[in-house]
C-alpha atoms as a PDB file:
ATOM      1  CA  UNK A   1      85.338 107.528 125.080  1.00  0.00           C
ATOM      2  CA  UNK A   2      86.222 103.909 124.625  1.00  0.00           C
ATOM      3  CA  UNK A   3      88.367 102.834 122.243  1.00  0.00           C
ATOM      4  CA  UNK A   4      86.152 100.215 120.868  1.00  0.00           C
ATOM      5  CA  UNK A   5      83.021 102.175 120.624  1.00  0.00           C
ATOM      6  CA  UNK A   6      81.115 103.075 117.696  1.00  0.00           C
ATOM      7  CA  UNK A   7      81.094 106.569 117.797  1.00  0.00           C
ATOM      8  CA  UNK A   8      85.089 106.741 118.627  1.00  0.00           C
ATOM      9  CA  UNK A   9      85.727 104.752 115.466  1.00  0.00           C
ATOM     10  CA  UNK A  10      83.711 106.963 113.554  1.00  0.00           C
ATOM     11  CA  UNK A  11      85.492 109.760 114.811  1.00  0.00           C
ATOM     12  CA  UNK A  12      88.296 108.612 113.931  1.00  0.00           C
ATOM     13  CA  UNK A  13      87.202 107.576 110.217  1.00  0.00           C
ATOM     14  CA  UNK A  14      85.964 111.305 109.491  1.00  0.00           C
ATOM     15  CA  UNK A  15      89.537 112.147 110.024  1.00  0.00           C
ATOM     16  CA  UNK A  16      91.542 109.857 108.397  1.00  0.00           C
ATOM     17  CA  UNK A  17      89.183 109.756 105.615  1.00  0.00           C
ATOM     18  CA  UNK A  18      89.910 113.110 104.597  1.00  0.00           C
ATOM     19  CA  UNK A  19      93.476 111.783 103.579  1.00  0.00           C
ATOM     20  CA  UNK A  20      92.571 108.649 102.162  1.00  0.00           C
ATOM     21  CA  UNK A  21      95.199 106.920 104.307  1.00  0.00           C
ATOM     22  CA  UNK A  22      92.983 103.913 105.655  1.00  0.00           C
ATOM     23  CA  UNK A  23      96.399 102.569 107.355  1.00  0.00           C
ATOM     24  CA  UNK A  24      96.924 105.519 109.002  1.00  0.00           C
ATOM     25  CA  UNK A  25      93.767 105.225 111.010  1.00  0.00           C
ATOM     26  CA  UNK A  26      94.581 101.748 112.063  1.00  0.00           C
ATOM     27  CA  UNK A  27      98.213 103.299 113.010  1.00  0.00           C
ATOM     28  CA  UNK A  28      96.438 105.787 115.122  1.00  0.00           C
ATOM     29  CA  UNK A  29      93.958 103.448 116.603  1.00  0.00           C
ATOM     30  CA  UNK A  30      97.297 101.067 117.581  1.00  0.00           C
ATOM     31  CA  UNK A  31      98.814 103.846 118.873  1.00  0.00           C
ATOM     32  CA  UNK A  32      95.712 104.588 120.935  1.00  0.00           C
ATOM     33  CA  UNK A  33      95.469 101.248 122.405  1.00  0.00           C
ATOM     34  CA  UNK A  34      99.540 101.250 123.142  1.00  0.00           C
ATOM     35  CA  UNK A  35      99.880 103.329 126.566  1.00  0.00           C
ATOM     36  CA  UNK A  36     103.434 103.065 126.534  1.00  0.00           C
ATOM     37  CA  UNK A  37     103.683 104.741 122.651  1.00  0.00           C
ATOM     38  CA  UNK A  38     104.560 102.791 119.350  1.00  0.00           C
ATOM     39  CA  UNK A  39     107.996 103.027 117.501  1.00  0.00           C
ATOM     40  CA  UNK A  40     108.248 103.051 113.884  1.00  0.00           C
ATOM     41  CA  UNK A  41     109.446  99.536 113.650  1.00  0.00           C
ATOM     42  CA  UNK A  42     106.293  98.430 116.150  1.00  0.00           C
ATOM     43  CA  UNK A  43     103.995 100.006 113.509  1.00  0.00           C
ATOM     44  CA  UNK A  44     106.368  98.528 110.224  1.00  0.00           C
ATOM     45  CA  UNK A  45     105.966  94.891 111.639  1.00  0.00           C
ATOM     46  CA  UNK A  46     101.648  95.079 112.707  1.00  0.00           C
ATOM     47  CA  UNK A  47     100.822  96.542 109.549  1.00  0.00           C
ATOM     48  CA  UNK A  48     102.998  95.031 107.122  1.00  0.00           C
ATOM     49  CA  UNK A  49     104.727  98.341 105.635  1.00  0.00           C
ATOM     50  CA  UNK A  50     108.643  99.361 105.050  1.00  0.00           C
ATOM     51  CA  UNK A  51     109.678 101.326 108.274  1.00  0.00           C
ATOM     52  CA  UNK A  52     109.659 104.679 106.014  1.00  0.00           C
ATOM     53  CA  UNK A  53     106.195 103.989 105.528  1.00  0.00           C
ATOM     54  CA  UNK A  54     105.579 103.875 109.101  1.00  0.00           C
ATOM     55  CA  UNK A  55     107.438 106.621 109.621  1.00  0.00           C
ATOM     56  CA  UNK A  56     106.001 108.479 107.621  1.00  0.00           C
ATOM     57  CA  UNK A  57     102.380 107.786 108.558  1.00  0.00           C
ATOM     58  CA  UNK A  58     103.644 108.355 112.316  1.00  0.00           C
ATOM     59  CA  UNK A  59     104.836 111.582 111.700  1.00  0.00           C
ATOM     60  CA  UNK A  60     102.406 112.882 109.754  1.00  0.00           C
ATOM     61  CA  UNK A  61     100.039 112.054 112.681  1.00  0.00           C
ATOM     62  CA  UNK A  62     102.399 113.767 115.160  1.00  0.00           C
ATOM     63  CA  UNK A  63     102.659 116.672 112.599  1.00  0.00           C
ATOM     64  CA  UNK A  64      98.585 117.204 113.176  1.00  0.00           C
ATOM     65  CA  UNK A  65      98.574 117.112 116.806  1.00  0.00           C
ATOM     66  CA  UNK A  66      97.208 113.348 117.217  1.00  0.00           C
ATOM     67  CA  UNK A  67     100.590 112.225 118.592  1.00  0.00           C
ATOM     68  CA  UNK A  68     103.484 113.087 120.697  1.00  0.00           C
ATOM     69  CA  UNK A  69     107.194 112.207 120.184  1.00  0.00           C
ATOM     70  CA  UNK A  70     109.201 110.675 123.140  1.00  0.00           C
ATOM     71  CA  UNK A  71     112.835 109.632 122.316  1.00  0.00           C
ATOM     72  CA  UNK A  72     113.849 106.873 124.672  1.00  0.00           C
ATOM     73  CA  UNK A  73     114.638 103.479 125.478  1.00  0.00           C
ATOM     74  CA  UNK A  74     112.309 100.259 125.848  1.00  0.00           C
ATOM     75  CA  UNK A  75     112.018  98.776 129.311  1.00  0.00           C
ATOM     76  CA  UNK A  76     114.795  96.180 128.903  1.00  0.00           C
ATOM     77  CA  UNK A  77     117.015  97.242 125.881  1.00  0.00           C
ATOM     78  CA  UNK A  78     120.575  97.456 126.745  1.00  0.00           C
ATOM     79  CA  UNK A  79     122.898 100.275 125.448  1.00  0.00           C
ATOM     80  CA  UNK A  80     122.687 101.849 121.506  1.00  0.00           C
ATOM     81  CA  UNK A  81     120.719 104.499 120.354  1.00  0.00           C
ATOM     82  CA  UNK A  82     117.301 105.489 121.621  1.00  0.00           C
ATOM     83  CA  UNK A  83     114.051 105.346 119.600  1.00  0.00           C
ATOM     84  CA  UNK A  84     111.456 107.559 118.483  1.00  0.00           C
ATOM     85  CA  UNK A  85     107.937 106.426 120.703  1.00  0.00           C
ATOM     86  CA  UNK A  86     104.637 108.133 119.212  1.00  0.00           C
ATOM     87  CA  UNK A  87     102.283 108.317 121.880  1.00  0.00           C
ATOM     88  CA  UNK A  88      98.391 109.928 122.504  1.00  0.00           C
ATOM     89  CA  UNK A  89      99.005 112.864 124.127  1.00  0.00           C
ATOM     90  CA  UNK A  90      97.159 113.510 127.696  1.00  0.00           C
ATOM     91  CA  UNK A  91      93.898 114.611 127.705  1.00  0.00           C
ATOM     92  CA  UNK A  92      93.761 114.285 124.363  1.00  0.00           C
ATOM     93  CA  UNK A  93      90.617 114.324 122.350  1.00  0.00           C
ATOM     94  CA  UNK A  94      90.291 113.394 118.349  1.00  0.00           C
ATOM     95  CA  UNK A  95      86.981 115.835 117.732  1.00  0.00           C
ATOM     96  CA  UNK A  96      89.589 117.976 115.418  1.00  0.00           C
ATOM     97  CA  UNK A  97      87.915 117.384 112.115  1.00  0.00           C
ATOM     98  CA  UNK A  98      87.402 121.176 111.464  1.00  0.00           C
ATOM     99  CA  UNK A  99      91.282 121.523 112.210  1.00  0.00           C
ATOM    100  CA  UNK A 100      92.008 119.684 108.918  1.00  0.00           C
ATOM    101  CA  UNK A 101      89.883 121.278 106.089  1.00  0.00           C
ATOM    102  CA  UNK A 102      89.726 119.560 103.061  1.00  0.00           C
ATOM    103  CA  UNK A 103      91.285 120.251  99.895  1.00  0.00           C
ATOM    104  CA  UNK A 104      90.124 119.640  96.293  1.00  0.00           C
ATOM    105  CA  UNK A 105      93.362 118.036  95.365  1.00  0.00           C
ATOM    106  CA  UNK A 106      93.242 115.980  98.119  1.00  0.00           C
ATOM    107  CA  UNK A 107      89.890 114.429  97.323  1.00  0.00           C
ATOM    108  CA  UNK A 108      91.088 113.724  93.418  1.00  0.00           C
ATOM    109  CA  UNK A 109      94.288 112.211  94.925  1.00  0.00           C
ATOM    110  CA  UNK A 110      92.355 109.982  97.002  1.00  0.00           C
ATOM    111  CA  UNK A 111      90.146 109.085  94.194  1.00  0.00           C
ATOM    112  CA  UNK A 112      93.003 108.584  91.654  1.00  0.00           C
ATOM    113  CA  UNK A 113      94.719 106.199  94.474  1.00  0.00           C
ATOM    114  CA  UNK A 114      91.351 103.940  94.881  1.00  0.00           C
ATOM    115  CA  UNK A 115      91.095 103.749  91.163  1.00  0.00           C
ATOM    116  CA  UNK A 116      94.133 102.408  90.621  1.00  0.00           C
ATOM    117  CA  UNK A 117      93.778  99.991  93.423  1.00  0.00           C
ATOM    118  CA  UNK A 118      91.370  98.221  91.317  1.00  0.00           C
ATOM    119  CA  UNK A 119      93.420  97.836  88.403  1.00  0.00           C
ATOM    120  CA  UNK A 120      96.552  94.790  87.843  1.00  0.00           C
ATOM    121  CA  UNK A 121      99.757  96.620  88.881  1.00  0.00           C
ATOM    122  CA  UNK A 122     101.344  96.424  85.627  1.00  0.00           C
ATOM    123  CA  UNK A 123      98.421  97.842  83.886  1.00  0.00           C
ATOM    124  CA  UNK A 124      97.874 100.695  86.435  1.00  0.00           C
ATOM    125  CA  UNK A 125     101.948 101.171  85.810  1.00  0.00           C
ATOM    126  CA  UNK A 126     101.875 101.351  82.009  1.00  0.00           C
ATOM    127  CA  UNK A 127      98.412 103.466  81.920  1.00  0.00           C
ATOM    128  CA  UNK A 128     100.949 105.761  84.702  1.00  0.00           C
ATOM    129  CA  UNK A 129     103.745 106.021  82.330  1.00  0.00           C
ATOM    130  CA  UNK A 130     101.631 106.671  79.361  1.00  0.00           C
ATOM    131  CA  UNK A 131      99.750 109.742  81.318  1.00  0.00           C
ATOM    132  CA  UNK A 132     103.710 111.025  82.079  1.00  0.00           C
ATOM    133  CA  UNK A 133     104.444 110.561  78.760  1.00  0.00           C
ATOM    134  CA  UNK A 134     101.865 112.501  77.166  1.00  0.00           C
ATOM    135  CA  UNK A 135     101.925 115.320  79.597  1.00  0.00           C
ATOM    136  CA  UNK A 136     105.879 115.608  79.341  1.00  0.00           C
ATOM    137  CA  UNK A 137     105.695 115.836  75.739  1.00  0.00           C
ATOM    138  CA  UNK A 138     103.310 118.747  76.185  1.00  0.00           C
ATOM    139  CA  UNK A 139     105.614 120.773  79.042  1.00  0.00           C
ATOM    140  CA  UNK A 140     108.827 120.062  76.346  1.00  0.00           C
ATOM    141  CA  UNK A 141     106.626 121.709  73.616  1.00  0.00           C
ATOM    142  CA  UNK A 142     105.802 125.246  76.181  1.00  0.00           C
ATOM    143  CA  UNK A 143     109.745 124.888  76.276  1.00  0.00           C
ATOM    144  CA  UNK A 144     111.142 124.693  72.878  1.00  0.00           C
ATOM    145  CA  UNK A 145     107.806 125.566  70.560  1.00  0.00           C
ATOM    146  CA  UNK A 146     106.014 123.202  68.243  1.00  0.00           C
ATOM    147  CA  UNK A 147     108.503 123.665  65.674  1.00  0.00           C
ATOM    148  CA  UNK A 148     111.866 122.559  66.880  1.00  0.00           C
ATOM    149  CA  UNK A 149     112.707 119.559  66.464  1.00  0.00           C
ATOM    150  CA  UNK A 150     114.249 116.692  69.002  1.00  0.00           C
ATOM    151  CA  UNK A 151     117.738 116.336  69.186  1.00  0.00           C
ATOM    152  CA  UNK A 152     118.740 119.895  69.665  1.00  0.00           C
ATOM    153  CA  UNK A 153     120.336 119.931  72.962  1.00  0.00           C
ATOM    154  CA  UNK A 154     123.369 117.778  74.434  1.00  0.00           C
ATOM    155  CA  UNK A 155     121.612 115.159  76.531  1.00  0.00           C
ATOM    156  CA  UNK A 156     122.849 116.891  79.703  1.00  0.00           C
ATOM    157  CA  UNK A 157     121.214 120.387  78.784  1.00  0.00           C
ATOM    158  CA  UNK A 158     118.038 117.953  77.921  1.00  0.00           C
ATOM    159  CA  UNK A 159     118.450 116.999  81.560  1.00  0.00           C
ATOM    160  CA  UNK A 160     118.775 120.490  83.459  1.00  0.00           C
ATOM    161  CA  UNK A 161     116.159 121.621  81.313  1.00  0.00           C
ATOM    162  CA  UNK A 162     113.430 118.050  82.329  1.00  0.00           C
ATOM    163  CA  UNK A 163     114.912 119.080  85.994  1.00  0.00           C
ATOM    164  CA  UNK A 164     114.062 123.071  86.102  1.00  0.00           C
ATOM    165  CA  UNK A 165     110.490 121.718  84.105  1.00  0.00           C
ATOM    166  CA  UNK A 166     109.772 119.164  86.925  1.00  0.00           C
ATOM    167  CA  UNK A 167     110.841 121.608  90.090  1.00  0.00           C
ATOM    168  CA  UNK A 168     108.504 124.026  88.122  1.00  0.00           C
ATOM    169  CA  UNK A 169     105.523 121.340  88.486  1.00  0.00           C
ATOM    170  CA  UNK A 170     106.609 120.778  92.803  1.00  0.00           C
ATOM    171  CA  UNK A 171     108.906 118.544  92.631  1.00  0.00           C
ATOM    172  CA  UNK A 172     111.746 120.044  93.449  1.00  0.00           C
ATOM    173  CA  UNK A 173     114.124 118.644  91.336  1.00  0.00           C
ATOM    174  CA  UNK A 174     118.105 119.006  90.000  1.00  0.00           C
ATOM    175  CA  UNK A 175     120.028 117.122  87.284  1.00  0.00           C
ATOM    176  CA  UNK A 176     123.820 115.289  88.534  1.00  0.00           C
ATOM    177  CA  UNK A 177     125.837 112.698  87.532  1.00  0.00           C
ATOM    178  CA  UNK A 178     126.298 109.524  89.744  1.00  0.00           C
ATOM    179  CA  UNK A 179     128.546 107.151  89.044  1.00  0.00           C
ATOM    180  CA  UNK A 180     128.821 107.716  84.689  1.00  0.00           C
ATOM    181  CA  UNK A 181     125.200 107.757  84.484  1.00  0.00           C
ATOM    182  CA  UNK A 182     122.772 111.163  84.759  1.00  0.00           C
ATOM    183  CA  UNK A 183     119.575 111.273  86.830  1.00  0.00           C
ATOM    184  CA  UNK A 184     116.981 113.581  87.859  1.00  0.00           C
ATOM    185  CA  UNK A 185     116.790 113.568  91.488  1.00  0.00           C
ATOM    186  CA  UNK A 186     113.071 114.527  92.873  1.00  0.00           C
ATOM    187  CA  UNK A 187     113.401 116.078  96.923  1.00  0.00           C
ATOM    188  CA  UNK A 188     109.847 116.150  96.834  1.00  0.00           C
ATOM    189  CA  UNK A 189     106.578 114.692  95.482  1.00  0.00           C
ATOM    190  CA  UNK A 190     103.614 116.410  94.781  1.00  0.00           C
ATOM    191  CA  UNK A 191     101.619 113.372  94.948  1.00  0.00           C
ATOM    192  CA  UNK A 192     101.701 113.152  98.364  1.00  0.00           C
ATOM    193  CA  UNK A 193     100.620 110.438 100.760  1.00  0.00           C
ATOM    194  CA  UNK A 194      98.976 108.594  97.169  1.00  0.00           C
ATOM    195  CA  UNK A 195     102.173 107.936  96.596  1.00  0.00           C
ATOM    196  CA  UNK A 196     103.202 106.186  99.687  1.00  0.00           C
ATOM    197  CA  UNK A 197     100.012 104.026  99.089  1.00  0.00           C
ATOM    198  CA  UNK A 198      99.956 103.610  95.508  1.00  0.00           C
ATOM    199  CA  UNK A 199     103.923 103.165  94.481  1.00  0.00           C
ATOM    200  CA  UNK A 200     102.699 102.830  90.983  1.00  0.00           C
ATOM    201  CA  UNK A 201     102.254 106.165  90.606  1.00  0.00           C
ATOM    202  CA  UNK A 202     105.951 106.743  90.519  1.00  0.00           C
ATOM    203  CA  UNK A 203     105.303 105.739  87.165  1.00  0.00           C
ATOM    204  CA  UNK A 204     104.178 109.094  85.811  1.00  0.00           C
ATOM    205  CA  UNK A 205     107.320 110.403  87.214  1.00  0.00           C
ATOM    206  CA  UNK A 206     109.397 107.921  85.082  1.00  0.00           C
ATOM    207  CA  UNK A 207     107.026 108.585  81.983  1.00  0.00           C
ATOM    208  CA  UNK A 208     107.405 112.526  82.126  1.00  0.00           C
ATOM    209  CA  UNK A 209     110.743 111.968  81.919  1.00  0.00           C
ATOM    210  CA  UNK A 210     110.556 110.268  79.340  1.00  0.00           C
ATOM    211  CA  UNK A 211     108.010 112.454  77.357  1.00  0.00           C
ATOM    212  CA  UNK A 212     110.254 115.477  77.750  1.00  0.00           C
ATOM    213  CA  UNK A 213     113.541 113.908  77.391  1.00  0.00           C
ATOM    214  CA  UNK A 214     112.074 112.746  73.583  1.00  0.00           C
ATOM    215  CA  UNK A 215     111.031 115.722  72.394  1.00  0.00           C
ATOM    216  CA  UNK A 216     114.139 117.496  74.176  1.00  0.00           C
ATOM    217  CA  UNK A 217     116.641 114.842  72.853  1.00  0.00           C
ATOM    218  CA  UNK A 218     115.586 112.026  71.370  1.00  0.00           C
ATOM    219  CA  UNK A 219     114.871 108.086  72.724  1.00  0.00           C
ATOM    220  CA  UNK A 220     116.604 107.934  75.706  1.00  0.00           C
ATOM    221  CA  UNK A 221     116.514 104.956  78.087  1.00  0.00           C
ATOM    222  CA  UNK A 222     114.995 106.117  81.290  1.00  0.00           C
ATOM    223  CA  UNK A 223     114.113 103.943  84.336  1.00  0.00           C
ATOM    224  CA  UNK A 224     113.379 105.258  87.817  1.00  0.00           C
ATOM    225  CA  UNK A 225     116.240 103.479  90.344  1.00  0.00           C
ATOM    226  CA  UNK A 226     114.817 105.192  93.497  1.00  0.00           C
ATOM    227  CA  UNK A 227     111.623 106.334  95.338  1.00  0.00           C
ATOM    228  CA  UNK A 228     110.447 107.070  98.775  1.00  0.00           C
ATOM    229  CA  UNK A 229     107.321 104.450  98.377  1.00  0.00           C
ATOM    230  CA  UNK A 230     110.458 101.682  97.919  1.00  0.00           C
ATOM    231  CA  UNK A 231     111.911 102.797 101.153  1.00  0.00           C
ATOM    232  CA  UNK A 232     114.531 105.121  99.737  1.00  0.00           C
ATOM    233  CA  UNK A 233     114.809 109.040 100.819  1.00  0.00           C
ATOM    234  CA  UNK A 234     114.647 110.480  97.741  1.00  0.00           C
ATOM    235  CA  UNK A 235     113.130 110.262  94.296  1.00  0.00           C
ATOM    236  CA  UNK A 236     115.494 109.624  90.951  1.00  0.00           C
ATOM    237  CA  UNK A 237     115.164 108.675  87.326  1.00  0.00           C
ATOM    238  CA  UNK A 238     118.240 107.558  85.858  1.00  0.00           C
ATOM    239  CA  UNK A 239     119.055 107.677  82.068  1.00  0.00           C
END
């Protein structure tokens, strides 16, 4: 089937669609076209993305069967350490939509990331933060009761409990101390590839943080230093 034919590119749309992940398709399609494989830092510099993102994208593709890993050396690069090449595999064929079912979560992720693709980042980030806010007042409550008030806890219990709350809710999280200042580090995100796309979203991670840490606490000043979407490789919301 040729690469540039209508019903290849359909294929390929029915099953990058069921992600959302528009990019990834044209990552897979690149790939496609690239006999020789395509490196992480290939893909980072054609589509515009942070290398994590391509990464990320590339192994997720190589996770479903669409790609092979190679670890070698370009034609002409002198010594240093060899790089990860995604390639098609042989004899490879992309009619595996009914190897990737699709989940309800996955389609109101999807939707959640288009909608806030049409809204002015700092708007989409505040509406975010509010959402957090709102819902991590609510898991605080199901922790302490409607009837205790803030302030209760040293701000570092406030913080294992937010922590335990959060890894309760997928995101695998734990409360330390880096350099005089506490965070909540997040190992993994529940929102998924969204996420990646969306960065804003991290917002809601930062506002339930926030939400709980008031009603656990009091005002704290929260911001989120680090996120995957920004490249890093790991979540954490610093107070």
């Amino acid at each position: 089937m040729a690469a540039n034919s209508p019903s290849f590119t359909s294929t390929v749309s029915a099953i990058t669609d069921a992600f959302g992940d528009p990019t990834r398709r044209g990552i897979y399609l690149f790939a496609r076209e690239a006999g020789a494989g395509v490196t992480a830092a290939q893909v980072a510099e054609k589509f515009g993305v942070h290398p994590n993102v391509a990464r990320h994208h590339l192994d997720k593709l190589a996770a479903g069967g669409y790609l092979e890993v190679a670890v070698g050396r370009a034609e002409g690069a002198g010594a240093g350490r060899p790089s990860k090449h995604y390639r098609i595999p042989e004899g490879a064929t992309i009619d595996l939509v009914t190897d990737m079912p699709v989940r309800s979560d996955d389609l109101v992720l999807s939707l959640l990331g288009r909608a806030l693709a049409l809204l002015p980042r700092d708007k989409a980030e505040i509406m975010a933060e509010e959402v957090g806010q709102e819902y991590g007042r609510a898991m605080a409550q199901g922790l302490t009761g409607p009837d205790i008030a803030a302030g209760q806890r040293s701000l570092r219990s406030a913080m294992q409990a937010v922590a335990d709350a959060l890894t309760a809710h997928g995101f695998a999280a734990h409360a330390d101390q880096r350099n005089n200042q506490l965070r909540i580090v997040n190992n993994h995100c529940p929102f998924g590839d969204v996420a990646i796309d969306h960065p804003v979203i991290c917002a809601v991670d930062r506002g339930m943080v926030k939400g709980m840490l008031t009603a656990l606490y009091g005002d704290a000043d929260v911001a989120t230093m680090q996120s995957l979407p920004q490249g890093d490789t790991f979540c954490a919301t610093s107070v």
